[in-house]
N, C-alpha and C. Protein backbone atom coordinates (compact mmCIF):
# COMPACT_ATOMS: atom_id res chain seq x y z
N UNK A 1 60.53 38.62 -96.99
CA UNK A 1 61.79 38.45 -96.26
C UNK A 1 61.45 38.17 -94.79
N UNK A 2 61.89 36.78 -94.29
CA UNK A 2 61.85 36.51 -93.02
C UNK A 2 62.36 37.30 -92.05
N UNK A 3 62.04 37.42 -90.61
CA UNK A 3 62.43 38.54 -89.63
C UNK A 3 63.89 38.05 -89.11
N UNK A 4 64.28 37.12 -89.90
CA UNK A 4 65.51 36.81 -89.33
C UNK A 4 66.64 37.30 -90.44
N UNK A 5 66.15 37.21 -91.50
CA UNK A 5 66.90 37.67 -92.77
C UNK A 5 67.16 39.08 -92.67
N UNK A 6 66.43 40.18 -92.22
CA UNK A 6 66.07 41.09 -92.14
C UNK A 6 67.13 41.59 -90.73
N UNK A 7 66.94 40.75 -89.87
CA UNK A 7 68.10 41.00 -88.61
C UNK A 7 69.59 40.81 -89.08
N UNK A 8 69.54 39.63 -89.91
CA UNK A 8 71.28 39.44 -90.75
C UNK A 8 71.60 39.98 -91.47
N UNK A 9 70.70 41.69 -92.42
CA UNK A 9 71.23 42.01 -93.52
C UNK A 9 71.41 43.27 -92.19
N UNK A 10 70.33 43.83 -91.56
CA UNK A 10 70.52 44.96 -90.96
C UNK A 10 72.53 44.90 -89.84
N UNK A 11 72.45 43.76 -89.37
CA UNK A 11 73.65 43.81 -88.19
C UNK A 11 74.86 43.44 -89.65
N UNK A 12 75.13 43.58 -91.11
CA UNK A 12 76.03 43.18 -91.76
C UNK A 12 76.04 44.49 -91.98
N UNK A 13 75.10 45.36 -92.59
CA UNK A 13 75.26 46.82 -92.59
C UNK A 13 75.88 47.26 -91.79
N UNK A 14 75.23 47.38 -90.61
CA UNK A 14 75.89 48.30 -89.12
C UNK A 14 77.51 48.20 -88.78
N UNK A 15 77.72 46.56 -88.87
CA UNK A 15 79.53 46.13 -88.89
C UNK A 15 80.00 46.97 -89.85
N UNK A 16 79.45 46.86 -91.52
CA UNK A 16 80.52 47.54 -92.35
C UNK A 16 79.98 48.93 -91.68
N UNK A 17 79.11 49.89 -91.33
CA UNK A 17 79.36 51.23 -91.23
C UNK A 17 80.32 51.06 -90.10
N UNK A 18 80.33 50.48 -89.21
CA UNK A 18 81.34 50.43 -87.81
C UNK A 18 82.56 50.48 -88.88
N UNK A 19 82.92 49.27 -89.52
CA UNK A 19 84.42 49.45 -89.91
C UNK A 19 84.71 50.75 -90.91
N UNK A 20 84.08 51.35 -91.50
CA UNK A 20 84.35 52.50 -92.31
C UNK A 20 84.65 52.79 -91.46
N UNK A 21 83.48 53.75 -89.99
CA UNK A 21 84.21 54.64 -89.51
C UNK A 21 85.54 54.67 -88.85
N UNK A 22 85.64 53.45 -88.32
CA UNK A 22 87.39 52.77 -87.45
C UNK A 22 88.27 53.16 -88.41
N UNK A 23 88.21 52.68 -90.02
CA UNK A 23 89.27 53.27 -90.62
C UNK A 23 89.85 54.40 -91.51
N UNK A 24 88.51 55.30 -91.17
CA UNK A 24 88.56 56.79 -91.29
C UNK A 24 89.26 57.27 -89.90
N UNK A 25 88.59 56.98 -88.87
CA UNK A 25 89.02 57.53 -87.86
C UNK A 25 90.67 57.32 -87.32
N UNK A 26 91.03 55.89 -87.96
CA UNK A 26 92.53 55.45 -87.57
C UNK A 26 93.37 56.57 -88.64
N UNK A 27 92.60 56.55 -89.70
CA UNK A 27 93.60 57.32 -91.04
C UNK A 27 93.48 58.79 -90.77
N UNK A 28 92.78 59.14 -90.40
CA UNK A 28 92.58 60.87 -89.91
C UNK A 28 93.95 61.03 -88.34
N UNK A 29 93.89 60.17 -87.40
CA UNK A 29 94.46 59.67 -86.53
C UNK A 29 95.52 59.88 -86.32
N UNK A 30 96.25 58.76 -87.11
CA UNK A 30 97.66 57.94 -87.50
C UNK A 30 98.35 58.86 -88.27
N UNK A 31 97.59 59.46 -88.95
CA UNK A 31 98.26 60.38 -90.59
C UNK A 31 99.37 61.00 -89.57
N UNK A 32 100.72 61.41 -90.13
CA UNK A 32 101.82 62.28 -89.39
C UNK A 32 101.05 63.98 -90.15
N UNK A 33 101.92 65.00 -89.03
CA UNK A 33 101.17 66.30 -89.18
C UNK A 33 101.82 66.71 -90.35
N UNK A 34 101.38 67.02 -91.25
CA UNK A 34 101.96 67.82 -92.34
C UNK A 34 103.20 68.99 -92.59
N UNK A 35 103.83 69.72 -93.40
CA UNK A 35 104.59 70.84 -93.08
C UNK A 35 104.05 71.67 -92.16
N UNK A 36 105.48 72.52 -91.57
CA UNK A 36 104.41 73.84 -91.11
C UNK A 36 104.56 74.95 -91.81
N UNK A 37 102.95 75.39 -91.59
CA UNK A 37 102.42 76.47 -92.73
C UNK A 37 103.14 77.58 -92.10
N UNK A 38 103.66 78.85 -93.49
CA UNK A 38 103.87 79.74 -93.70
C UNK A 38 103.90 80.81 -92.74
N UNK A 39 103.87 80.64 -91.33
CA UNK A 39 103.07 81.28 -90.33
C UNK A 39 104.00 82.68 -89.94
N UNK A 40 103.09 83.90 -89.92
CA UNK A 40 103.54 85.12 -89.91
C UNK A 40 102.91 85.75 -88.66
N UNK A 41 103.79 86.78 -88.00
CA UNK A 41 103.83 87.48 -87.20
C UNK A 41 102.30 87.97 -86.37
N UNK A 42 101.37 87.60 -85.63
CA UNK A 42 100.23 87.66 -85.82
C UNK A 42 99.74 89.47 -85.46
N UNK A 43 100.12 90.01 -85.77
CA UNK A 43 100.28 91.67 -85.81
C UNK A 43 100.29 92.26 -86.93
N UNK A 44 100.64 93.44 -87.38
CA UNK A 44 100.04 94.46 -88.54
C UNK A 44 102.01 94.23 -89.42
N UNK A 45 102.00 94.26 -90.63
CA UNK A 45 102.93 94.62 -91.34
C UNK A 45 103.75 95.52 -90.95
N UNK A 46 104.78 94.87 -90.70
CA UNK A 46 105.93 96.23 -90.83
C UNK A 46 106.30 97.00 -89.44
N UNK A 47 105.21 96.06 -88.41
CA UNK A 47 105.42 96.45 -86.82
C UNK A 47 106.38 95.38 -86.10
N UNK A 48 107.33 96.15 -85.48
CA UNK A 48 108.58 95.12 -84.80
C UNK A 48 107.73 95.20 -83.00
N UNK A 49 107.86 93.92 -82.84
CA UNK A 49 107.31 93.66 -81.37
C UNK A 49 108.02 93.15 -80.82
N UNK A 50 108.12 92.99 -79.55
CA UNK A 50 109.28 92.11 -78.21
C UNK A 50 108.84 90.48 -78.02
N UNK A 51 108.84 89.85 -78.41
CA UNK A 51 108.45 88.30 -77.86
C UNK A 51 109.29 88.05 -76.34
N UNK A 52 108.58 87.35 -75.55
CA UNK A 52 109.42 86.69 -74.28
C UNK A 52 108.41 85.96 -73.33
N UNK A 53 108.92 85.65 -72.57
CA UNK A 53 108.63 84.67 -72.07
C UNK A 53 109.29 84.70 -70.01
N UNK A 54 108.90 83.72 -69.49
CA UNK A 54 109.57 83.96 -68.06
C UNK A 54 109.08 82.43 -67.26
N UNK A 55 110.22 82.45 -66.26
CA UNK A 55 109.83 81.24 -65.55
C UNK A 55 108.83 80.84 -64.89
N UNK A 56 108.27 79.47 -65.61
CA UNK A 56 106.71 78.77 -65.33
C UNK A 56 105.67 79.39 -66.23
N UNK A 57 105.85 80.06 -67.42
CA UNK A 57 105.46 80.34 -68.51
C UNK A 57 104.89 79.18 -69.28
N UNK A 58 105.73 78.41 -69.27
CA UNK A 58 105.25 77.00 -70.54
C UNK A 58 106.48 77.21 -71.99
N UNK A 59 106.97 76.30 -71.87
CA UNK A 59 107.80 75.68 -73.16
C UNK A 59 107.20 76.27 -73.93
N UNK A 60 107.86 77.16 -74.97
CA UNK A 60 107.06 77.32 -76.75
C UNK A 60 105.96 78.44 -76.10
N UNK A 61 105.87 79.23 -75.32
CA UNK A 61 104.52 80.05 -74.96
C UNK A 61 105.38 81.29 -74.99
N UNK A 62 104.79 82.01 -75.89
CA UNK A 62 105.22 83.41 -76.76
C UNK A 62 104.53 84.96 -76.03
N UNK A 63 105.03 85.58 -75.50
CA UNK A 63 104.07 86.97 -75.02
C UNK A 63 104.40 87.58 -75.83
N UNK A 64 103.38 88.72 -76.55
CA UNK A 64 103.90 89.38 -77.93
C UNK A 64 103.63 91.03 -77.25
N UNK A 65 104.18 91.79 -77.11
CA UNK A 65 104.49 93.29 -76.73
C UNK A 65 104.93 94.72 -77.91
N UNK A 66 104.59 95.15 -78.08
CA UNK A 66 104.48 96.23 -79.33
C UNK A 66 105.77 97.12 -78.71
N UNK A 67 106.56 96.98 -79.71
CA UNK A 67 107.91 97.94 -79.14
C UNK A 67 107.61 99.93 -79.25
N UNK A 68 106.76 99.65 -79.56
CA UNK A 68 106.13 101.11 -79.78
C UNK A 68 104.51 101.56 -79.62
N UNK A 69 103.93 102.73 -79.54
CA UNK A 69 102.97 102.83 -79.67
C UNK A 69 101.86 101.96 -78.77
N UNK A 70 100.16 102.65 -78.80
CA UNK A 70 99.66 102.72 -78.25
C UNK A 70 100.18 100.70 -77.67
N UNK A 71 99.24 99.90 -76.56
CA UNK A 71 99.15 98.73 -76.65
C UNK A 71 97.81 98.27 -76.55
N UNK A 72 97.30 98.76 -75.87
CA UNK A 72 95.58 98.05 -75.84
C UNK A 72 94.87 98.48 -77.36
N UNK A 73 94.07 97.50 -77.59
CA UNK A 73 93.36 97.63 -78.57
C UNK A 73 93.79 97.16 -79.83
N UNK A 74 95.36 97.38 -79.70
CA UNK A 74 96.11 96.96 -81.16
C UNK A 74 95.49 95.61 -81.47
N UNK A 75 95.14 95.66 -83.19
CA UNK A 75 95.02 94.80 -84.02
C UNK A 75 95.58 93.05 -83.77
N UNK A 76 94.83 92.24 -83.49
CA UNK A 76 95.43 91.04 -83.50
C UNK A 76 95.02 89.98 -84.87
N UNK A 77 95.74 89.26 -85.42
CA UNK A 77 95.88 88.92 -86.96
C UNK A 77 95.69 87.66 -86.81
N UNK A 78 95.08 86.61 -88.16
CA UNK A 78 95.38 85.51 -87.97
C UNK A 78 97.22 85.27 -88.74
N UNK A 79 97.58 84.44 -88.08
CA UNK A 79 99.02 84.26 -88.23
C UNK A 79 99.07 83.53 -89.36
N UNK A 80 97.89 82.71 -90.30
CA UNK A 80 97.92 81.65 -91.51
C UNK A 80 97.02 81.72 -91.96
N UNK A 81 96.09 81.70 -93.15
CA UNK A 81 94.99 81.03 -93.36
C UNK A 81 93.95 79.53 -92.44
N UNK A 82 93.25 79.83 -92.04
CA UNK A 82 92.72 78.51 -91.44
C UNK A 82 91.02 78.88 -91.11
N UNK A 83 90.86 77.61 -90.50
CA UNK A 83 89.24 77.71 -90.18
C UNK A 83 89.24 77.71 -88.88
N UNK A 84 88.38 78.98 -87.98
CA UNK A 84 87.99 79.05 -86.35
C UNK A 84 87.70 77.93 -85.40
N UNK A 85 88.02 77.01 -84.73
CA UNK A 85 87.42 76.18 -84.18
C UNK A 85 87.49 76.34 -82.49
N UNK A 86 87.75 77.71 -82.09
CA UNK A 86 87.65 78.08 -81.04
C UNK A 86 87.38 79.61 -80.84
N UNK A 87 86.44 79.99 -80.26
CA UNK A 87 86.26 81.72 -80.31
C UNK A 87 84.92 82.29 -79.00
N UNK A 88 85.73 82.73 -78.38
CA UNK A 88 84.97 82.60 -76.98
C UNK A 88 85.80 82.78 -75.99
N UNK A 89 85.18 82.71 -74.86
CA UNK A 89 86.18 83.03 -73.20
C UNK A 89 86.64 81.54 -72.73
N UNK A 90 87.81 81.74 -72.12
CA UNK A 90 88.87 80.74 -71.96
C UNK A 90 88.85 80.41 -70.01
N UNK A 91 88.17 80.22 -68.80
CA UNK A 91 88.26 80.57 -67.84
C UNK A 91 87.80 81.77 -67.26
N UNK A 92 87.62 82.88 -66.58
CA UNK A 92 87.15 83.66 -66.37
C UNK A 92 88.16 85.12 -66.66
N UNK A 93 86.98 86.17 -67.37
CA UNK A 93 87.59 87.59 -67.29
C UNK A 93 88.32 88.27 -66.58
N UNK A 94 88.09 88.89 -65.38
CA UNK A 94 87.97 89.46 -64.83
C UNK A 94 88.05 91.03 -64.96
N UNK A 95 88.64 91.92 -64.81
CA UNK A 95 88.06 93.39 -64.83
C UNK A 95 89.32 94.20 -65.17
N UNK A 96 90.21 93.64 -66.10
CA UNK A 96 91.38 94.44 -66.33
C UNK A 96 90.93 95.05 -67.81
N UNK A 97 90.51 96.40 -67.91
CA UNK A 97 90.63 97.59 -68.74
C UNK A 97 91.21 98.21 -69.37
N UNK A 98 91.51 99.13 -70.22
CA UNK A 98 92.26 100.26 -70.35
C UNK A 98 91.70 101.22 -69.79
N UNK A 99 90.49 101.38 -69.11
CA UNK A 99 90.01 102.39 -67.89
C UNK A 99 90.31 101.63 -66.82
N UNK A 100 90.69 100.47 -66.36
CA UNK A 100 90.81 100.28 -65.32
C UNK A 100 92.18 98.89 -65.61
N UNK A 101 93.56 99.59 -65.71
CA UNK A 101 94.16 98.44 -65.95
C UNK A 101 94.82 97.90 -64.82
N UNK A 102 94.01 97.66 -63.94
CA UNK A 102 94.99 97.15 -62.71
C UNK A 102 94.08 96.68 -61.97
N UNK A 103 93.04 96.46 -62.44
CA UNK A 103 91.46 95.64 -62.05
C UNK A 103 91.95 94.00 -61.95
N UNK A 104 91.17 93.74 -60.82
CA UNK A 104 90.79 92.20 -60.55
C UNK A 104 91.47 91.44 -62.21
N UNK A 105 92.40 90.78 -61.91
CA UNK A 105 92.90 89.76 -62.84
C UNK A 105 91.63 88.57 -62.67
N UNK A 106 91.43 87.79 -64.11
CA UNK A 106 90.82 86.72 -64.62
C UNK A 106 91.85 85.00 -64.08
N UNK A 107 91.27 84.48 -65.01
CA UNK A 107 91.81 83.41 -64.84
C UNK A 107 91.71 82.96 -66.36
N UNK A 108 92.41 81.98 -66.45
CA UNK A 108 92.73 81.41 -68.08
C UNK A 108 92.89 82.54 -69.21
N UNK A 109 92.48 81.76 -70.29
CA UNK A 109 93.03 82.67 -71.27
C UNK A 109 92.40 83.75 -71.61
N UNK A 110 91.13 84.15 -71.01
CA UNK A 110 89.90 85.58 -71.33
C UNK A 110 89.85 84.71 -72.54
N UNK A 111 89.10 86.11 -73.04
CA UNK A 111 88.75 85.95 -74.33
C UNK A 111 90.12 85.32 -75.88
N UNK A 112 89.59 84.23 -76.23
CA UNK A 112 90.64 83.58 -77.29
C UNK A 112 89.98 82.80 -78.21
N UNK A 113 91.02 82.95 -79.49
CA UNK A 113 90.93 82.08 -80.43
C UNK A 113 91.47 80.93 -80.53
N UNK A 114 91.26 79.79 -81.20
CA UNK A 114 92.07 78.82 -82.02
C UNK A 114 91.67 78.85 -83.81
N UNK A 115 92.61 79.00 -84.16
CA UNK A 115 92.44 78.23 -85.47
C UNK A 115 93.40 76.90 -85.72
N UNK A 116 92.24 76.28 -86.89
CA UNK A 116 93.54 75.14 -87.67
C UNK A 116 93.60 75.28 -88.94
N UNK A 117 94.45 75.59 -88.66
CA UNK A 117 95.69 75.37 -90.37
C UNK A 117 95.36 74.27 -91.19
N UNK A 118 95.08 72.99 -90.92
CA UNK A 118 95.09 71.40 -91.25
C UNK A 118 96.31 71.35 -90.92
N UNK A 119 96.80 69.75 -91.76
CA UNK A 119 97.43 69.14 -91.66
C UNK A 119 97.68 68.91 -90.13
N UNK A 120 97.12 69.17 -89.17
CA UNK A 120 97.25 68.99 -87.60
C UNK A 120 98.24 70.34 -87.19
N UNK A 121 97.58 71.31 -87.69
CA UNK A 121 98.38 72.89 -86.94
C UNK A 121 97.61 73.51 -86.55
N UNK A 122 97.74 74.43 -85.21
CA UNK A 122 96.80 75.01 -85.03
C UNK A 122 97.31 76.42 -84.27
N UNK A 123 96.68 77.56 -84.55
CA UNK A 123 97.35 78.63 -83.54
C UNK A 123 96.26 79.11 -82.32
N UNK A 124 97.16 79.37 -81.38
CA UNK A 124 96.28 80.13 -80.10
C UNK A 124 96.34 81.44 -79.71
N UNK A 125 95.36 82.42 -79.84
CA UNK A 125 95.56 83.60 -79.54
C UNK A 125 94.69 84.24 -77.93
N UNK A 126 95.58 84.12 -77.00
CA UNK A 126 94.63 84.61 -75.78
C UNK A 126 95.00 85.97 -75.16
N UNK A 127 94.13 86.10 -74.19
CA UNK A 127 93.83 87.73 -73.48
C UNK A 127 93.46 89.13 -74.74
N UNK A 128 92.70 88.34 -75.08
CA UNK A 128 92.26 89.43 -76.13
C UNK A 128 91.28 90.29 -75.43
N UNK A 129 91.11 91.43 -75.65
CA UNK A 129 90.16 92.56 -74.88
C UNK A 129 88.79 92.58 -75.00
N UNK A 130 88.55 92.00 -76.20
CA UNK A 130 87.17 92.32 -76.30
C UNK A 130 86.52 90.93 -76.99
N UNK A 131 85.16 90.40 -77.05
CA UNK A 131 84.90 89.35 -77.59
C UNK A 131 85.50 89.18 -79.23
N UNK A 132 86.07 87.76 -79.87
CA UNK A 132 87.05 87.59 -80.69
C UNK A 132 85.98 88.29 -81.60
N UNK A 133 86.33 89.13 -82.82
CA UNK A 133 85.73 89.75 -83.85
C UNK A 133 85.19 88.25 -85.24
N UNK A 134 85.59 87.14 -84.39
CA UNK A 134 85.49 85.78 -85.65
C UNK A 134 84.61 84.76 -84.97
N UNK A 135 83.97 84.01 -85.86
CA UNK A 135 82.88 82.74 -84.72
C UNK A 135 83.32 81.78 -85.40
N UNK A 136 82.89 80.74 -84.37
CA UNK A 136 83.11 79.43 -84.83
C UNK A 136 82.83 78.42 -86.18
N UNK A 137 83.64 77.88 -86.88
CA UNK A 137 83.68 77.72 -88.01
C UNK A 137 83.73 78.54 -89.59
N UNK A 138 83.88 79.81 -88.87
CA UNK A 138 84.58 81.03 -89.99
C UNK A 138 85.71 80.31 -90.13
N UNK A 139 86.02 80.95 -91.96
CA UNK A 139 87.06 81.16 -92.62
C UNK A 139 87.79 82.18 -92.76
N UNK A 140 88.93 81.88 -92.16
CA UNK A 140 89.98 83.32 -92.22
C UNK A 140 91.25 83.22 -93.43
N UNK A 141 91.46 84.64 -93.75
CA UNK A 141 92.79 84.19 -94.39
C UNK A 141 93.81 84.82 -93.45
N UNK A 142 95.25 84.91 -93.64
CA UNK A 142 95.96 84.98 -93.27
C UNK A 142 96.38 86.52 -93.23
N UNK A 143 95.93 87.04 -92.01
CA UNK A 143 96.02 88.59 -91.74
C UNK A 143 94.78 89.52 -91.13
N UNK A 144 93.70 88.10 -92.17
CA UNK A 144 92.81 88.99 -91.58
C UNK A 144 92.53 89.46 -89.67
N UNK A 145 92.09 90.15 -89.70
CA UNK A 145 91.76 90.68 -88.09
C UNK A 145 90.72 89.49 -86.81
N UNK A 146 91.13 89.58 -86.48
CA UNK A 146 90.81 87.70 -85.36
C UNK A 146 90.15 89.33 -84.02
N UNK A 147 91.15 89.75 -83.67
CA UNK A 147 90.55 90.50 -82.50
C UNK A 147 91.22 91.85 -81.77
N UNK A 148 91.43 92.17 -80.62
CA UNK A 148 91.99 93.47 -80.30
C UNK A 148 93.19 92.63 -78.47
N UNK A 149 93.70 93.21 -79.07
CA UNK A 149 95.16 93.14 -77.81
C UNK A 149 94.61 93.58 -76.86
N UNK A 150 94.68 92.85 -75.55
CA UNK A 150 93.83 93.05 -73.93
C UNK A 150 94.69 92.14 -73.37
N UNK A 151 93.92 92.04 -72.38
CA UNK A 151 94.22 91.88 -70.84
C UNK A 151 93.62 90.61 -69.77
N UNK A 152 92.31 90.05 -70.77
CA UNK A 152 91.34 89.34 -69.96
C UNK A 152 92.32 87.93 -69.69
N UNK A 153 91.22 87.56 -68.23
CA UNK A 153 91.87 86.40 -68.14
C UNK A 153 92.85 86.28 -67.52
N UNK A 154 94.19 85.50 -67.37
CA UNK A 154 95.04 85.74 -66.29
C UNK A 154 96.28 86.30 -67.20
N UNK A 155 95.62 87.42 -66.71
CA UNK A 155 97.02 88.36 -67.64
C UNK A 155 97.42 89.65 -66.79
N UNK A 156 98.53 89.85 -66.38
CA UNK A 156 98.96 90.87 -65.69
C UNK A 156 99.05 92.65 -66.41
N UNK A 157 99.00 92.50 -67.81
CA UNK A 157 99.46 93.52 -68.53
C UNK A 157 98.94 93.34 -69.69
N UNK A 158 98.33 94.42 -70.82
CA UNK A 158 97.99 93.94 -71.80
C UNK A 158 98.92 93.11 -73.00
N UNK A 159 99.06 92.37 -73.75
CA UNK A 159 99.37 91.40 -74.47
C UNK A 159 99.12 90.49 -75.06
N UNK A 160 99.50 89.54 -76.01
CA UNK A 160 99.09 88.71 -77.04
C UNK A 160 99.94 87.59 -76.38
N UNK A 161 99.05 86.55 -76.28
CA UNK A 161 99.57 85.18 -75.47
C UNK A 161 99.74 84.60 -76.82
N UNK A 162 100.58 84.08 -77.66
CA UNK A 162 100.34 83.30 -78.75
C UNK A 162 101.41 81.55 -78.71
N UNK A 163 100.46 80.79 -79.39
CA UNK A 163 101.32 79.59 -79.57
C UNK A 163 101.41 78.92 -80.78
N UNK A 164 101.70 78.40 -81.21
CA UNK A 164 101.43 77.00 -82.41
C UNK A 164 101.90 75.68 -81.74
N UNK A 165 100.88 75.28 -82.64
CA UNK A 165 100.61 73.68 -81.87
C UNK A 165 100.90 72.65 -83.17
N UNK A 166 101.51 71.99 -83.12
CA UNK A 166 101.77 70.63 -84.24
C UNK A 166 100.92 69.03 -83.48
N UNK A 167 99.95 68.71 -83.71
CA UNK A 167 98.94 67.36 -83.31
C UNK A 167 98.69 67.60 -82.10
N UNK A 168 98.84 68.69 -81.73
CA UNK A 168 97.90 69.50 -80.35
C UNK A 168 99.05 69.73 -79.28
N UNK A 169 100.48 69.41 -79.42
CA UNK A 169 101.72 69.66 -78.69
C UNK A 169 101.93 71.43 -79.52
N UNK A 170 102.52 72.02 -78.19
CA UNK A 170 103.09 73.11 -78.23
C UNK A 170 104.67 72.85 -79.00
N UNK A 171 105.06 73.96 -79.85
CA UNK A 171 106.01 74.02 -80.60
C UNK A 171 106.86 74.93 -80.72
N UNK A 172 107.85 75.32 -80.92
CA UNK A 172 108.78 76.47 -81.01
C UNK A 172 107.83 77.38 -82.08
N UNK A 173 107.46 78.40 -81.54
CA UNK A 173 106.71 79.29 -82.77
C UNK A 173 107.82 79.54 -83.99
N UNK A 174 107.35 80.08 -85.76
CA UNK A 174 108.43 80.17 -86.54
C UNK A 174 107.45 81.31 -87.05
N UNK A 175 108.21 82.30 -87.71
CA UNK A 175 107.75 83.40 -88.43
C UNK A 175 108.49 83.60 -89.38
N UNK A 176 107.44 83.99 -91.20
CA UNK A 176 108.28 84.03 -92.12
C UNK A 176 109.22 83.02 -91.85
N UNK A 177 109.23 82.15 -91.93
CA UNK A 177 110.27 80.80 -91.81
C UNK A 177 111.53 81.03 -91.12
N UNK A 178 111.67 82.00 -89.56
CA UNK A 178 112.77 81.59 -88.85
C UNK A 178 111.93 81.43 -87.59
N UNK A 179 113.36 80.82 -86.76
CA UNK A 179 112.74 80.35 -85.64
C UNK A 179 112.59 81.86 -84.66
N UNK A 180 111.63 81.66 -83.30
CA UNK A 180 111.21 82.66 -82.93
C UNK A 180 112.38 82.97 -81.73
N UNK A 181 113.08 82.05 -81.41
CA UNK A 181 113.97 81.95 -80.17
C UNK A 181 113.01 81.96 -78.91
N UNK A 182 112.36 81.76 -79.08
CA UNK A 182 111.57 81.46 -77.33
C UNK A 182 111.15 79.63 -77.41
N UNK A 183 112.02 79.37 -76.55
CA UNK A 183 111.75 77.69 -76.68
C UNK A 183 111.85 77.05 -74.91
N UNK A 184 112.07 77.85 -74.64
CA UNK A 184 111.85 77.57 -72.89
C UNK A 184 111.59 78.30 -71.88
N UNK A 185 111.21 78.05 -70.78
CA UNK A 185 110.48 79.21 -69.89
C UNK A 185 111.92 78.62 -68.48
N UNK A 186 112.63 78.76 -68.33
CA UNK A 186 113.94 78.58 -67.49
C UNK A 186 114.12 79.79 -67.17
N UNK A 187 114.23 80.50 -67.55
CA UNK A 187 114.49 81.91 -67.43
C UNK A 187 113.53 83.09 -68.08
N UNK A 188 113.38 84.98 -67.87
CA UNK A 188 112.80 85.84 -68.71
C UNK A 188 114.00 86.29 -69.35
N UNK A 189 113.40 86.01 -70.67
CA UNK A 189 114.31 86.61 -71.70
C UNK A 189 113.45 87.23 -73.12
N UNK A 190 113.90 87.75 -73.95
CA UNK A 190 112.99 88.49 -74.68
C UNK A 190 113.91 88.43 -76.21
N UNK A 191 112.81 88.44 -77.26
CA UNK A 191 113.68 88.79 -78.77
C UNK A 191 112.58 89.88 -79.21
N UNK A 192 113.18 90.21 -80.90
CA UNK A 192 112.10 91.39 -81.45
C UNK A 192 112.11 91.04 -82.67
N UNK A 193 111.16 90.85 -83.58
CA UNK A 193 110.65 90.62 -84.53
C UNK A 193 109.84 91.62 -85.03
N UNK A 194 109.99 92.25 -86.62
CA UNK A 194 109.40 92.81 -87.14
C UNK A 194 108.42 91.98 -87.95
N UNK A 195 107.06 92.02 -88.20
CA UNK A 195 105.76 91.36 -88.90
C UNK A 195 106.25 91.54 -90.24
N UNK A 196 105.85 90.31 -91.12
CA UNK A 196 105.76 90.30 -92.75
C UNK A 196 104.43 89.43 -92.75
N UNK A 197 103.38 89.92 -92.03
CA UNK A 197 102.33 89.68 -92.46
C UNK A 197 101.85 90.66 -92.76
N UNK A 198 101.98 90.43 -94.09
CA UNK A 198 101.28 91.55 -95.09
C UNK A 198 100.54 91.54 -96.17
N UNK A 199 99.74 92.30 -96.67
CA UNK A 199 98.80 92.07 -97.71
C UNK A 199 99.35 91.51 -98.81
């Protein structure tokens, strides 16, 4: 085989791998996001919490508050089945405790998760207290334990920053299939939801 034959079979290969990947990548792309999954309360069964929100918060951005009982440390859940593709510190810590809760505030989200659901869903869990209990590219199911309720990061008070995302846009969160009522940050206002994420 001449060195020229050899140059025309190699650059006919390379085009078709180029076009596979273009139309994997357009069809992964283009695809519209699927339903949204089943998504439950990201907290323990049978616990009613305060959701709210306040002005310059962010559209669809959920603070989750335990209407009872201790708050630091509490259990944080995955809200669906999905796979980790984020688990790590979000911007900087800084030094807010439950020995010291009024320490030097962080910046961003401290310590947080993402998972995705597929179909282009994904949830965000930030200011978690302690490094996320899940690593990157774990499989979770839906409940299992992601991490512990904190403070890191730019968080004034301990709490669960949570969102869902539909093709990487923020969305009205839904639990057990109603809506969460936090859909704008115009005002602080607050609802309460009891968890049916349960075994």
């Amino acid at each position: 085989m001449t060195a020229t034959r050899v140059r025309t079979v190699v650059s006919v290969v390379v085009v078709l791998m180029l076009a596979a990947v273009a139309v994997w990548f357009a069809e992964r792309t283009m695809r519209p996001p699927g339903p949204r999954p089943a998504f439950q309360l990201p907290v323990a069964c049978g616990e009613t919490w305060r959701l709210s929100t306040y002005p310059g918060h962010g559209d669809f951005d959920v603070d989750l508050y335990p209407t009872s009982g201790e708050t630091w440390g509490r259990p944080v859940l995955a809200a669906y089945a999905g796979t980790v593709v984020r688990a790590g510190i979000n911007g900087r810590l800084g030094e807010r405790t439950p020995d010291n809760p009024r320490g030097p505030m962080g910046r961003g989200g401290g310590y947080w998760v993402r998972i995705d659901h597929g179909g282009k869903w994904s949830t965000l869990y930030l200011h978690l207290l302690e490094p996320p209990m899940v690593t990157e590219g774990q499989r979770v199911e839906m409940g299992d334990q992601i991490g512990k309720l904190g403070s890191t990061g730019e968080s004034s008070a301990p709490h669960l920053h949570f969102e869902q995302l539909r093709d990487g846009e923020k969305v009205e969160s839904y639990f057990a299939g109603e809506r969460s009522g936090i859909t704008h940050d115009n005002e602080e206002y607050a609802v309460n939801h009891t968890s049916a994420n349960c075994p």
